[in-house]
PDB file of N, CA and C in Angstrom:
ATOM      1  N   UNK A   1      10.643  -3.346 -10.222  1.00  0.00           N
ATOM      2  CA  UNK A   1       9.376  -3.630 -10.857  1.00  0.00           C
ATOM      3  C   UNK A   1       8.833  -4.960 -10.326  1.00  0.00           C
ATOM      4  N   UNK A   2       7.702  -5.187 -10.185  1.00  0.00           N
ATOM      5  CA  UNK A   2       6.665  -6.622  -9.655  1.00  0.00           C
ATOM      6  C   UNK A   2       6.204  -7.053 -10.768  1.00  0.00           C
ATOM      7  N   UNK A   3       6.456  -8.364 -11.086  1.00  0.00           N
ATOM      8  CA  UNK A   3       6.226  -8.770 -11.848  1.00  0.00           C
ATOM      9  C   UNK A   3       5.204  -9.427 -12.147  1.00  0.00           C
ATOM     10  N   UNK A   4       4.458  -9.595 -13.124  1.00  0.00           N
ATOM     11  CA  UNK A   4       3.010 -10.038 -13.041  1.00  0.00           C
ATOM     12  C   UNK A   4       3.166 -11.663 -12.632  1.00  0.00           C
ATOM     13  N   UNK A   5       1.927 -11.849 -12.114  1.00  0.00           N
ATOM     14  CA  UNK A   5       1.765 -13.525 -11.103  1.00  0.00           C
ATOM     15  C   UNK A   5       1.759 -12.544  -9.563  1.00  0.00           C
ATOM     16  N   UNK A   6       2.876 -11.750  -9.539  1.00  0.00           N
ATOM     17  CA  UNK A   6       3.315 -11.646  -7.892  1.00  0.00           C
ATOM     18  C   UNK A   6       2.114 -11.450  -7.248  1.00  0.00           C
ATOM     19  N   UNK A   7       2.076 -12.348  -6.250  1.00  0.00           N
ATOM     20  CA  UNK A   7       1.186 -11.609  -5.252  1.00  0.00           C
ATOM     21  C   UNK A   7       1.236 -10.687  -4.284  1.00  0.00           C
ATOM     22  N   UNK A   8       0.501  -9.464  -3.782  1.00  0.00           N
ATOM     23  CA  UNK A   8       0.771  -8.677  -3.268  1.00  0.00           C
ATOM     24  C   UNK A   8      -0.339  -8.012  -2.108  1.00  0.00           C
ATOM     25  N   UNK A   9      -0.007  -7.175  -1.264  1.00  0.00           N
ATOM     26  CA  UNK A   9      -0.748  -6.919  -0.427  1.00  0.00           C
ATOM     27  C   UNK A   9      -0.781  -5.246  -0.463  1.00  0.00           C
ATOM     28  N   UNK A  10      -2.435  -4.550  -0.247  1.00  0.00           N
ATOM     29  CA  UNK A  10      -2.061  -3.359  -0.710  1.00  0.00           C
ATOM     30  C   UNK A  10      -1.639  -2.977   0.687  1.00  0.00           C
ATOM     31  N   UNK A  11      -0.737  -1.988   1.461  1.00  0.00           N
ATOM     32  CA  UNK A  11      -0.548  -1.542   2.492  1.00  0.00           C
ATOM     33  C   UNK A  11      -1.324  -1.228   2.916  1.00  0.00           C
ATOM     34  N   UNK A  12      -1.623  -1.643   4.533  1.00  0.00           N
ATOM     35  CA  UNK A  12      -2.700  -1.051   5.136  1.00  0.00           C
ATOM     36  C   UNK A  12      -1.966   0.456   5.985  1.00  0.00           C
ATOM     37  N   UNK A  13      -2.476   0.835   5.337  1.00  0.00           N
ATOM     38  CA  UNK A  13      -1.908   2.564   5.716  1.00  0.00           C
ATOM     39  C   UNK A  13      -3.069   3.596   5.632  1.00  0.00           C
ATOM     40  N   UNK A  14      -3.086   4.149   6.308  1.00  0.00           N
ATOM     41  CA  UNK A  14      -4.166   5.332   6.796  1.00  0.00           C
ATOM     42  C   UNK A  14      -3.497   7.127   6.935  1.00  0.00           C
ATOM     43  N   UNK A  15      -2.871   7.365   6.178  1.00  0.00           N
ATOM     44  CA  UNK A  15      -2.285   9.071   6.063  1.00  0.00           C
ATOM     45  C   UNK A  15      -3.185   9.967   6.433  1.00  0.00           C
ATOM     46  N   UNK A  16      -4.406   9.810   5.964  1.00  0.00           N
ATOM     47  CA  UNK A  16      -5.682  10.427   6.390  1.00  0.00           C
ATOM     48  C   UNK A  16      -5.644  10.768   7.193  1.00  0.00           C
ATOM     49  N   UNK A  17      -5.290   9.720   8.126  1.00  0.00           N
ATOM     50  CA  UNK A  17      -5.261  10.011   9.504  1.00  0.00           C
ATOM     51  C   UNK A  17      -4.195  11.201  10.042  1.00  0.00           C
ATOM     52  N   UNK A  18      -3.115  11.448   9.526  1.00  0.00           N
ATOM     53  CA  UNK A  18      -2.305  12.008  10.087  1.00  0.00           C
ATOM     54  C   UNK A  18      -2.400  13.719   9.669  1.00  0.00           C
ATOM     55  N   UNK A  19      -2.922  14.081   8.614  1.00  0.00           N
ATOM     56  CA  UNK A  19      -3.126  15.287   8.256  1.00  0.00           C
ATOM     57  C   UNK A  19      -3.675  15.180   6.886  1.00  0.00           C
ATOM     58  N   UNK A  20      -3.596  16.492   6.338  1.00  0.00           N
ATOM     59  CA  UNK A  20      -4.025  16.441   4.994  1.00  0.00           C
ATOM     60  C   UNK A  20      -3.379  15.613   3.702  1.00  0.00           C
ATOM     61  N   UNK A  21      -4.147  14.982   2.777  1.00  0.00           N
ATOM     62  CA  UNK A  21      -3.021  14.230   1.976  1.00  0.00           C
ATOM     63  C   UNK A  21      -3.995  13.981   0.697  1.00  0.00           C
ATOM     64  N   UNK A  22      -3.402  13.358  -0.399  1.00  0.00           N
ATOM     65  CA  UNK A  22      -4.596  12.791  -1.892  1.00  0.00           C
ATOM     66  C   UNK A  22      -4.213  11.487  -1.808  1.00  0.00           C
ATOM     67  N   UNK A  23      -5.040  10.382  -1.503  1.00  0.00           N
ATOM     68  CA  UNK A  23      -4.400   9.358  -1.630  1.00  0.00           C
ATOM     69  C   UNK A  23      -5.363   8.632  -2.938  1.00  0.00           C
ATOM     70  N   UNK A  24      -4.606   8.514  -3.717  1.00  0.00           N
ATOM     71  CA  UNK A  24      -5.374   7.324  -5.368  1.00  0.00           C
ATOM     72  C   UNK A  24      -5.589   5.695  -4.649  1.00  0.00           C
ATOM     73  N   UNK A  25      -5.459   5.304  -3.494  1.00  0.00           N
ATOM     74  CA  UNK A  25      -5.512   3.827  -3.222  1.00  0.00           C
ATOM     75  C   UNK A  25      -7.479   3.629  -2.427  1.00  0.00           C
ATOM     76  N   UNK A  26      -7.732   2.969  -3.033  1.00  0.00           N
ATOM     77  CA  UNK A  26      -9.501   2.835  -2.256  1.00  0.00           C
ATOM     78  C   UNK A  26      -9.147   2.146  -1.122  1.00  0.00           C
ATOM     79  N   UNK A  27      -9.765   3.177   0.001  1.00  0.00           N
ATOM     80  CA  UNK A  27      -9.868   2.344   1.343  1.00  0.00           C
ATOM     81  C   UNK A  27     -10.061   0.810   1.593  1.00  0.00           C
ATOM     82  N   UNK A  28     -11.029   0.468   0.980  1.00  0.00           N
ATOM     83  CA  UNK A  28     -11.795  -0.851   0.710  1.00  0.00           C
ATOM     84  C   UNK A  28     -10.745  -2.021   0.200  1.00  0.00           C
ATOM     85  N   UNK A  29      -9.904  -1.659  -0.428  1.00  0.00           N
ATOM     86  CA  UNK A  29      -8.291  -2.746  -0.478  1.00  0.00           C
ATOM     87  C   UNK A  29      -7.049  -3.086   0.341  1.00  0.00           C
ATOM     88  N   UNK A  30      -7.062  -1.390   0.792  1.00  0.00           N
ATOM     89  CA  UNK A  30      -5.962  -2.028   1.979  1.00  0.00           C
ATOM     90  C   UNK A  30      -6.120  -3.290   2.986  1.00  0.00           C
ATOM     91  N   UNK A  31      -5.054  -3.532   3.059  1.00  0.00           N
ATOM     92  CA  UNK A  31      -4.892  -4.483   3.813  1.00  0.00           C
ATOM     93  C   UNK A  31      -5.335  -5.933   2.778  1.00  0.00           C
ATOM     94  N   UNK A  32      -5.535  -5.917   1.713  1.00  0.00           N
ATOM     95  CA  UNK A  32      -6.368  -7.228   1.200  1.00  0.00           C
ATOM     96  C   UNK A  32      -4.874  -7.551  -0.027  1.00  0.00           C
ATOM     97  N   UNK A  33      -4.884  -9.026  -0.001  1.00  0.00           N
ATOM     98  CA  UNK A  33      -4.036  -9.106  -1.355  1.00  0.00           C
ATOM     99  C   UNK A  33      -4.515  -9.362  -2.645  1.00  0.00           C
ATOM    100  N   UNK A  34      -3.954  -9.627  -3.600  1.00  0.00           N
ATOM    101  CA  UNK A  34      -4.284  -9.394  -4.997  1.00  0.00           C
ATOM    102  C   UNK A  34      -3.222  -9.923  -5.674  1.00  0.00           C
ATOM    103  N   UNK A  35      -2.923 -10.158  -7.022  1.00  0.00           N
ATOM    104  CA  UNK A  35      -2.431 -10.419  -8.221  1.00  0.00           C
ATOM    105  C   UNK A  35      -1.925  -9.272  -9.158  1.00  0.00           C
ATOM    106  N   UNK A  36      -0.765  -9.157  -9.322  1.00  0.00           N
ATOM    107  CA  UNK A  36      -0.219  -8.117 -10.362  1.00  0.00           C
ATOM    108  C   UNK A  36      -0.269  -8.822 -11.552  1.00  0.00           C
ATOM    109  N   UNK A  37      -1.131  -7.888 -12.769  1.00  0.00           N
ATOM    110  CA  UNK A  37      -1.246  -8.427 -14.254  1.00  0.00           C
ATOM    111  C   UNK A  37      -0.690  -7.750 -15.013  1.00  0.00           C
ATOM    112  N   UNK A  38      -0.113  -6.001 -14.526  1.00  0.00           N
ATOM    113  CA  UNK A  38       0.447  -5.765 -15.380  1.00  0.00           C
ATOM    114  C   UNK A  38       0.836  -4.629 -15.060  1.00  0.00           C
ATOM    115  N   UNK A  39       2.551  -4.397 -15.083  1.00  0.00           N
ATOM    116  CA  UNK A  39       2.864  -2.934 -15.408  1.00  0.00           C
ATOM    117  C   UNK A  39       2.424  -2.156 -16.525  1.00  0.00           C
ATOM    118  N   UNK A  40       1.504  -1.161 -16.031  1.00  0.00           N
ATOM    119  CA  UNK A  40       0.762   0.186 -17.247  1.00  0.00           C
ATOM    120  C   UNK A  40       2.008   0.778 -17.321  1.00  0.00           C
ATOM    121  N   UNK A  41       2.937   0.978 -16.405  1.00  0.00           N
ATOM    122  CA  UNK A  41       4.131   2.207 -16.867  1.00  0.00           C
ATOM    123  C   UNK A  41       4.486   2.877 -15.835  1.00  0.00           C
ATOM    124  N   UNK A  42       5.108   3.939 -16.115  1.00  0.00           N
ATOM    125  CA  UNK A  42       6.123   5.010 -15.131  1.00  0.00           C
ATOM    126  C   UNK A  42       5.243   6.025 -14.805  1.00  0.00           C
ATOM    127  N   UNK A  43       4.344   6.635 -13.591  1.00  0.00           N
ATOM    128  CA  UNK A  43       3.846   7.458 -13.844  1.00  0.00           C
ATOM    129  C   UNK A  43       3.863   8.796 -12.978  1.00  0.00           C
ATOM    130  N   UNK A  44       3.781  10.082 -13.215  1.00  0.00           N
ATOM    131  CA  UNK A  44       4.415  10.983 -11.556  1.00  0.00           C
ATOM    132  C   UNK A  44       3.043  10.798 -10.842  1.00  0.00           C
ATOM    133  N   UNK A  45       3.322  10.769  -9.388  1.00  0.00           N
ATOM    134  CA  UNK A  45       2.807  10.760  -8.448  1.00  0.00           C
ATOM    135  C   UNK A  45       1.559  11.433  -8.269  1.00  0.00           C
ATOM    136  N   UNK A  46       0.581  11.133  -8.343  1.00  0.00           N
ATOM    137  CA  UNK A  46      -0.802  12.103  -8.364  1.00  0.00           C
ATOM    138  C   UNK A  46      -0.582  12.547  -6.566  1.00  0.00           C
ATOM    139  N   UNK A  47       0.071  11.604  -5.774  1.00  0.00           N
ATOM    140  CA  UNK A  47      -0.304  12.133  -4.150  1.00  0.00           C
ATOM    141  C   UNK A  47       0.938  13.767  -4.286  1.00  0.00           C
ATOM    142  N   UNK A  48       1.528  13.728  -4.991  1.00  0.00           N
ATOM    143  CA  UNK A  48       2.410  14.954  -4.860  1.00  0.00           C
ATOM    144  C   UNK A  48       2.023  16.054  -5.944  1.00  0.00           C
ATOM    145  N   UNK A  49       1.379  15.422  -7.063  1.00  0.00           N
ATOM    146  CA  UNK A  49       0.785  16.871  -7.739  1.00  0.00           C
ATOM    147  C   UNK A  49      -0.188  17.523  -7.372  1.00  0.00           C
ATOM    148  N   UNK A  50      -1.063  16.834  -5.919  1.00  0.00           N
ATOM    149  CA  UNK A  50      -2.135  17.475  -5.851  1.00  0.00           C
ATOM    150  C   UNK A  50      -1.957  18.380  -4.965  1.00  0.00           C
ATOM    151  N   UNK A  51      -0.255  18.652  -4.268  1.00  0.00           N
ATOM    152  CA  UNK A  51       0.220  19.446  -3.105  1.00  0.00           C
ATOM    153  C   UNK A  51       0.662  20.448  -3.808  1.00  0.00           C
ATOM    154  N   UNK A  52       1.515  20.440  -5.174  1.00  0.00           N
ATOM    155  CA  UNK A  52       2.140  21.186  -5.989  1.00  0.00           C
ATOM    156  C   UNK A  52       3.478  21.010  -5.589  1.00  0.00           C
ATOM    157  N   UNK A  53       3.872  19.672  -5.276  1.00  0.00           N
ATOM    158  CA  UNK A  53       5.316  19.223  -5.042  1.00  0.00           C
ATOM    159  C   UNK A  53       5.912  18.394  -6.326  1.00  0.00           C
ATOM    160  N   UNK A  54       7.071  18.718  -6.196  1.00  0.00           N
ATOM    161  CA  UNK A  54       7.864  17.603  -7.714  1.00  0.00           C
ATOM    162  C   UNK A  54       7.469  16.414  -7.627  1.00  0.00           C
ATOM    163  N   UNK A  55       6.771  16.313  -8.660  1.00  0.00           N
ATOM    164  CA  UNK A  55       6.071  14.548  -8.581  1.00  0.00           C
ATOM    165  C   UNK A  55       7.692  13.145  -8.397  1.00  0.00           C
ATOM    166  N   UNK A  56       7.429  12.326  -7.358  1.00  0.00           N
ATOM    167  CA  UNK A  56       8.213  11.448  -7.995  1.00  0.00           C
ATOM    168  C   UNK A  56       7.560  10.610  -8.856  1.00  0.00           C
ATOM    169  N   UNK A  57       8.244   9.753  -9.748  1.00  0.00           N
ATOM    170  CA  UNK A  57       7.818   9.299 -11.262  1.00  0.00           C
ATOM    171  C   UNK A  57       7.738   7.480 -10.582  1.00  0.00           C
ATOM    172  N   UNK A  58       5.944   6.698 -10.243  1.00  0.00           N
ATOM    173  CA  UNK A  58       6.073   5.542  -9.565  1.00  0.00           C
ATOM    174  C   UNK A  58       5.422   4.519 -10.671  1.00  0.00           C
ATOM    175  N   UNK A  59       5.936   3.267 -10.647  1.00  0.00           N
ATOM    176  CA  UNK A  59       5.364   2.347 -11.334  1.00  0.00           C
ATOM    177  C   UNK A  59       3.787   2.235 -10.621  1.00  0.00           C
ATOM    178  N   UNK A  60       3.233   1.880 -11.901  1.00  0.00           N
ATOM    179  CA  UNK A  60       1.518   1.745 -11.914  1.00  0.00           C
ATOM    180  C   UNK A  60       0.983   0.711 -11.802  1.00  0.00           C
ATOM    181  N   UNK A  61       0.086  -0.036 -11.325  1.00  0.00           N
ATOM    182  CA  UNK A  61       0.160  -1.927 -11.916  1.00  0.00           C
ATOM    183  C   UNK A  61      -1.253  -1.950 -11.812  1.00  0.00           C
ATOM    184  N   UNK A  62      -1.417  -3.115 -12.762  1.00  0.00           N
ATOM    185  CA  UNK A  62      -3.135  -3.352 -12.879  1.00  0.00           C
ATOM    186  C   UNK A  62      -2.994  -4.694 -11.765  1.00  0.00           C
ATOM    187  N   UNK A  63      -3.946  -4.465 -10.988  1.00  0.00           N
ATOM    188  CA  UNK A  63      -3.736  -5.600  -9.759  1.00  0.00           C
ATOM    189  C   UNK A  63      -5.110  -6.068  -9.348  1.00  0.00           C
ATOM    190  N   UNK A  64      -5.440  -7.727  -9.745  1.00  0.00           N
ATOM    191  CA  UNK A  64      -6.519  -8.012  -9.588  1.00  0.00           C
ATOM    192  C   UNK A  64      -7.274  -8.709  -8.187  1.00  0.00           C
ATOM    193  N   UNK A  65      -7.920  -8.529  -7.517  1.00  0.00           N
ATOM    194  CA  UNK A  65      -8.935  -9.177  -6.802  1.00  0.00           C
ATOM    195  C   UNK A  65      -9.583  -9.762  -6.706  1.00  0.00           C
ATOM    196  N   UNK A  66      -9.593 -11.203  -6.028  1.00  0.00           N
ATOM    197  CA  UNK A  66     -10.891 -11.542  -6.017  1.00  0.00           C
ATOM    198  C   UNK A  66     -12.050 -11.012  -5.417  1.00  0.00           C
ATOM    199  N   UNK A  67     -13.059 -10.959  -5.522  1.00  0.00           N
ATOM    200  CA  UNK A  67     -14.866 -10.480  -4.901  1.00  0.00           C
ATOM    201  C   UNK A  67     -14.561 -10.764  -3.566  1.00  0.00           C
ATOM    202  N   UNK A  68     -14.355 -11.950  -3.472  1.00  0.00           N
ATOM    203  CA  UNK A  68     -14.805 -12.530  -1.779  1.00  0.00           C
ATOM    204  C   UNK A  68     -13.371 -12.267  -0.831  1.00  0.00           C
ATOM    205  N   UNK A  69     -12.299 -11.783  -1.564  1.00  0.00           N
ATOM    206  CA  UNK A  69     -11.098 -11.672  -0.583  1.00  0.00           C
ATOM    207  C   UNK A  69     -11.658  -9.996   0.032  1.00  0.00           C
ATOM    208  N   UNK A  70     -12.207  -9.007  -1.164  1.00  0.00           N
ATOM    209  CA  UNK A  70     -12.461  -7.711  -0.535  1.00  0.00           C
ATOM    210  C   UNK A  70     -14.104  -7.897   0.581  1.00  0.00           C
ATOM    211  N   UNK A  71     -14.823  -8.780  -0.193  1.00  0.00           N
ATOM    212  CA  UNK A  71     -16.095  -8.554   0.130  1.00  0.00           C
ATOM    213  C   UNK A  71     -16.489  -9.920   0.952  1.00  0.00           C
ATOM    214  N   UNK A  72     -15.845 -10.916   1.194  1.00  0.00           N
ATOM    215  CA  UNK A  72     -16.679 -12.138   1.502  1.00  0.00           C
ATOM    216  C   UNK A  72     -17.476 -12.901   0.778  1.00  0.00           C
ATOM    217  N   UNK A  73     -17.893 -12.234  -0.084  1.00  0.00           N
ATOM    218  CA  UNK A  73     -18.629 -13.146  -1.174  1.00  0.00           C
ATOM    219  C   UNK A  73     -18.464 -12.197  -2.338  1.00  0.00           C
ATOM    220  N   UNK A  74     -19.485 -13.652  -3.335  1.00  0.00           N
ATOM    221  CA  UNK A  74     -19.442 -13.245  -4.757  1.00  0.00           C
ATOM    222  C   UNK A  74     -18.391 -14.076  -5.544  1.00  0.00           C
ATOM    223  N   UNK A  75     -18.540 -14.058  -6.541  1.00  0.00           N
ATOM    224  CA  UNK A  75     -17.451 -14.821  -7.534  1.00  0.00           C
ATOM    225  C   UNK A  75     -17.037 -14.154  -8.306  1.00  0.00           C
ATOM    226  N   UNK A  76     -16.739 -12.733  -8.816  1.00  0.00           N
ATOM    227  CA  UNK A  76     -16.121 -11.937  -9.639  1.00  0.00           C
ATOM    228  C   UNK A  76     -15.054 -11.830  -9.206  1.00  0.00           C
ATOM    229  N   UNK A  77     -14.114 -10.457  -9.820  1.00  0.00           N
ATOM    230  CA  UNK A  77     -13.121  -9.992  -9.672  1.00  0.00           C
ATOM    231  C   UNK A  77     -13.370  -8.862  -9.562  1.00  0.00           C
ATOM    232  N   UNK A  78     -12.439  -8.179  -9.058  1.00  0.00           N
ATOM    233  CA  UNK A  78     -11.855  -6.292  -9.181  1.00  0.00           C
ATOM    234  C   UNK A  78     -10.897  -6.651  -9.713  1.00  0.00           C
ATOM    235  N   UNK A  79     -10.574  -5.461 -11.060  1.00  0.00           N
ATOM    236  CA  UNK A  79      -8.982  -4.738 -11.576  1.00  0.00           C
ATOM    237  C   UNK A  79      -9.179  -3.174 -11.277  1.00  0.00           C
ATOM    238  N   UNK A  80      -8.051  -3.258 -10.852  1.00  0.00           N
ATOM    239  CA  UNK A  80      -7.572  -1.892  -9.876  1.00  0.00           C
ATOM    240  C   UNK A  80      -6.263  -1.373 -10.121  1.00  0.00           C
ATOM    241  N   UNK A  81      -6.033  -0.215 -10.397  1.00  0.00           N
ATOM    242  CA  UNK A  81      -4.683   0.141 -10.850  1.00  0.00           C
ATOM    243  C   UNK A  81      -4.309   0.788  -9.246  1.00  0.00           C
ATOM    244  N   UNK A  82      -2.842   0.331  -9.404  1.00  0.00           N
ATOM    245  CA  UNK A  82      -2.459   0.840  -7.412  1.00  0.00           C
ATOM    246  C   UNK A  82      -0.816   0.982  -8.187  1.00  0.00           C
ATOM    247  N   UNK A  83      -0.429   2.101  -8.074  1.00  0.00           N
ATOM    248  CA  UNK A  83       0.486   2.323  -7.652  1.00  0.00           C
ATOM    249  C   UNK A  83       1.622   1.405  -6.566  1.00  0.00           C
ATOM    250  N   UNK A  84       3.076   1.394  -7.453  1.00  0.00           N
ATOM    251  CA  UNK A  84       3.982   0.625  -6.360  1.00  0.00           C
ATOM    252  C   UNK A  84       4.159   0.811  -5.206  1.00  0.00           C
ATOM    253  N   UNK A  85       4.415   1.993  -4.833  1.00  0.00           N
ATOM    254  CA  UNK A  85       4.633   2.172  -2.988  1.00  0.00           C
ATOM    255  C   UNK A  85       3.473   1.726  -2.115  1.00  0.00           C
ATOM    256  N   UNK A  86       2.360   1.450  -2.903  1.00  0.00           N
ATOM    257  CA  UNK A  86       0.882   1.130  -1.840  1.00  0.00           C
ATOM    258  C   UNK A  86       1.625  -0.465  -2.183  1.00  0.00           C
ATOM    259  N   UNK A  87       2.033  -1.372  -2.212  1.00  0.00           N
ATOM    260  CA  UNK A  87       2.087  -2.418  -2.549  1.00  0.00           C
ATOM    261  C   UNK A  87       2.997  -3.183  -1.921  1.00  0.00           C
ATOM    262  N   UNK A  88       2.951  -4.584  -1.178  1.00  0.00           N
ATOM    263  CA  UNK A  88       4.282  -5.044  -0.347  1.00  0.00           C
ATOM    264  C   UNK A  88       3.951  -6.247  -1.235  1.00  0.00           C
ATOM    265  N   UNK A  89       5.097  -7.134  -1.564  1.00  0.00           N
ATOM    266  CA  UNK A  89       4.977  -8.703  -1.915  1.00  0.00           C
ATOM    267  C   UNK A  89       5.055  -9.328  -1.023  1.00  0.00           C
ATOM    268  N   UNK A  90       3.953 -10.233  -1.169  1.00  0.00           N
ATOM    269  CA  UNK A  90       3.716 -11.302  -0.323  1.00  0.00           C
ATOM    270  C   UNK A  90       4.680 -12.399  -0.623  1.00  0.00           C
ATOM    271  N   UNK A  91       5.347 -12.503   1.035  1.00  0.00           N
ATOM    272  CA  UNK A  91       6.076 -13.404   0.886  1.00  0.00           C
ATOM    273  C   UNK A  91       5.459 -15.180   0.620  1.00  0.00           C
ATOM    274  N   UNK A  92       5.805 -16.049  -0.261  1.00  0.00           N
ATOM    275  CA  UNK A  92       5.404 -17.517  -0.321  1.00  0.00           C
ATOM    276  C   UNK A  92       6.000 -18.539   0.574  1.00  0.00           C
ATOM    277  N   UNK A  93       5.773 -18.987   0.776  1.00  0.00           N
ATOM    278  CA  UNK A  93       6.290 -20.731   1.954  1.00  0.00           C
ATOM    279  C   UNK A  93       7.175 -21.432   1.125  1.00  0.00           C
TER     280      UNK A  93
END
C-alpha cells in the first residue's frame, strides 16, 4: 500500500498501442507526478472485467495534482482516482 504524502508518478505507458485493452488511467497524467491522499480500498480490476477475465483485486488511491504540473498553468488542483499498478514512487534525494 502507498501511503498518503507519497509522491508518485503515473506510468507513462501506452497499451493502446499494442492492441486492444480498457485502460481507467487519463492519457493527460501519465508521465506527470502527484500526491497520494488516500487509499479508497481494494478494488477488482475494471482493465480485466471489461475482457471477461478474473479480475485481480488492486488498491485504488485518490491522487492529487497540481494544474500547472499537468497543464503549465493555472493554480488549482486535479483529484484523480488511479489505481496502484499505474503508479511508481518517486524516489526522494
Amino acid at each position: 500500500m502507498i501511503a498518503p504524502g507519497t509522491h508518485v508518478r503515473v506510468r507513462d505507458d501506452w497499451p493502446e498501442a499494442r492492441g486492444p485493452c480498457h485502460i481507467r488511467t487519463p492519457h493527460y497524467l501519465r508521465g506527470h507526478t502527484g500526491v497520494v491522499l488516500r487509499h479508497l480500498g481494494d478494488f477488482p480490476n475494471p482493465e480485466d472485467l471489461a475482457f471477461r477475465r478474473p479480475p485481480a483485486v488492486l488498491p485504488l488511491y485518490h491522487v492529487r495534482f497540481a494544474q500547472t504540473e499537468i497543464w503549465g498553468e493555472g493554480g488549482d488542483e486535479l483529484l484523480v482516482e488511479v489505481f496502484g499498478p499505474w503508479l511508481e514512487v518517486e524516489k526522494t534525494a
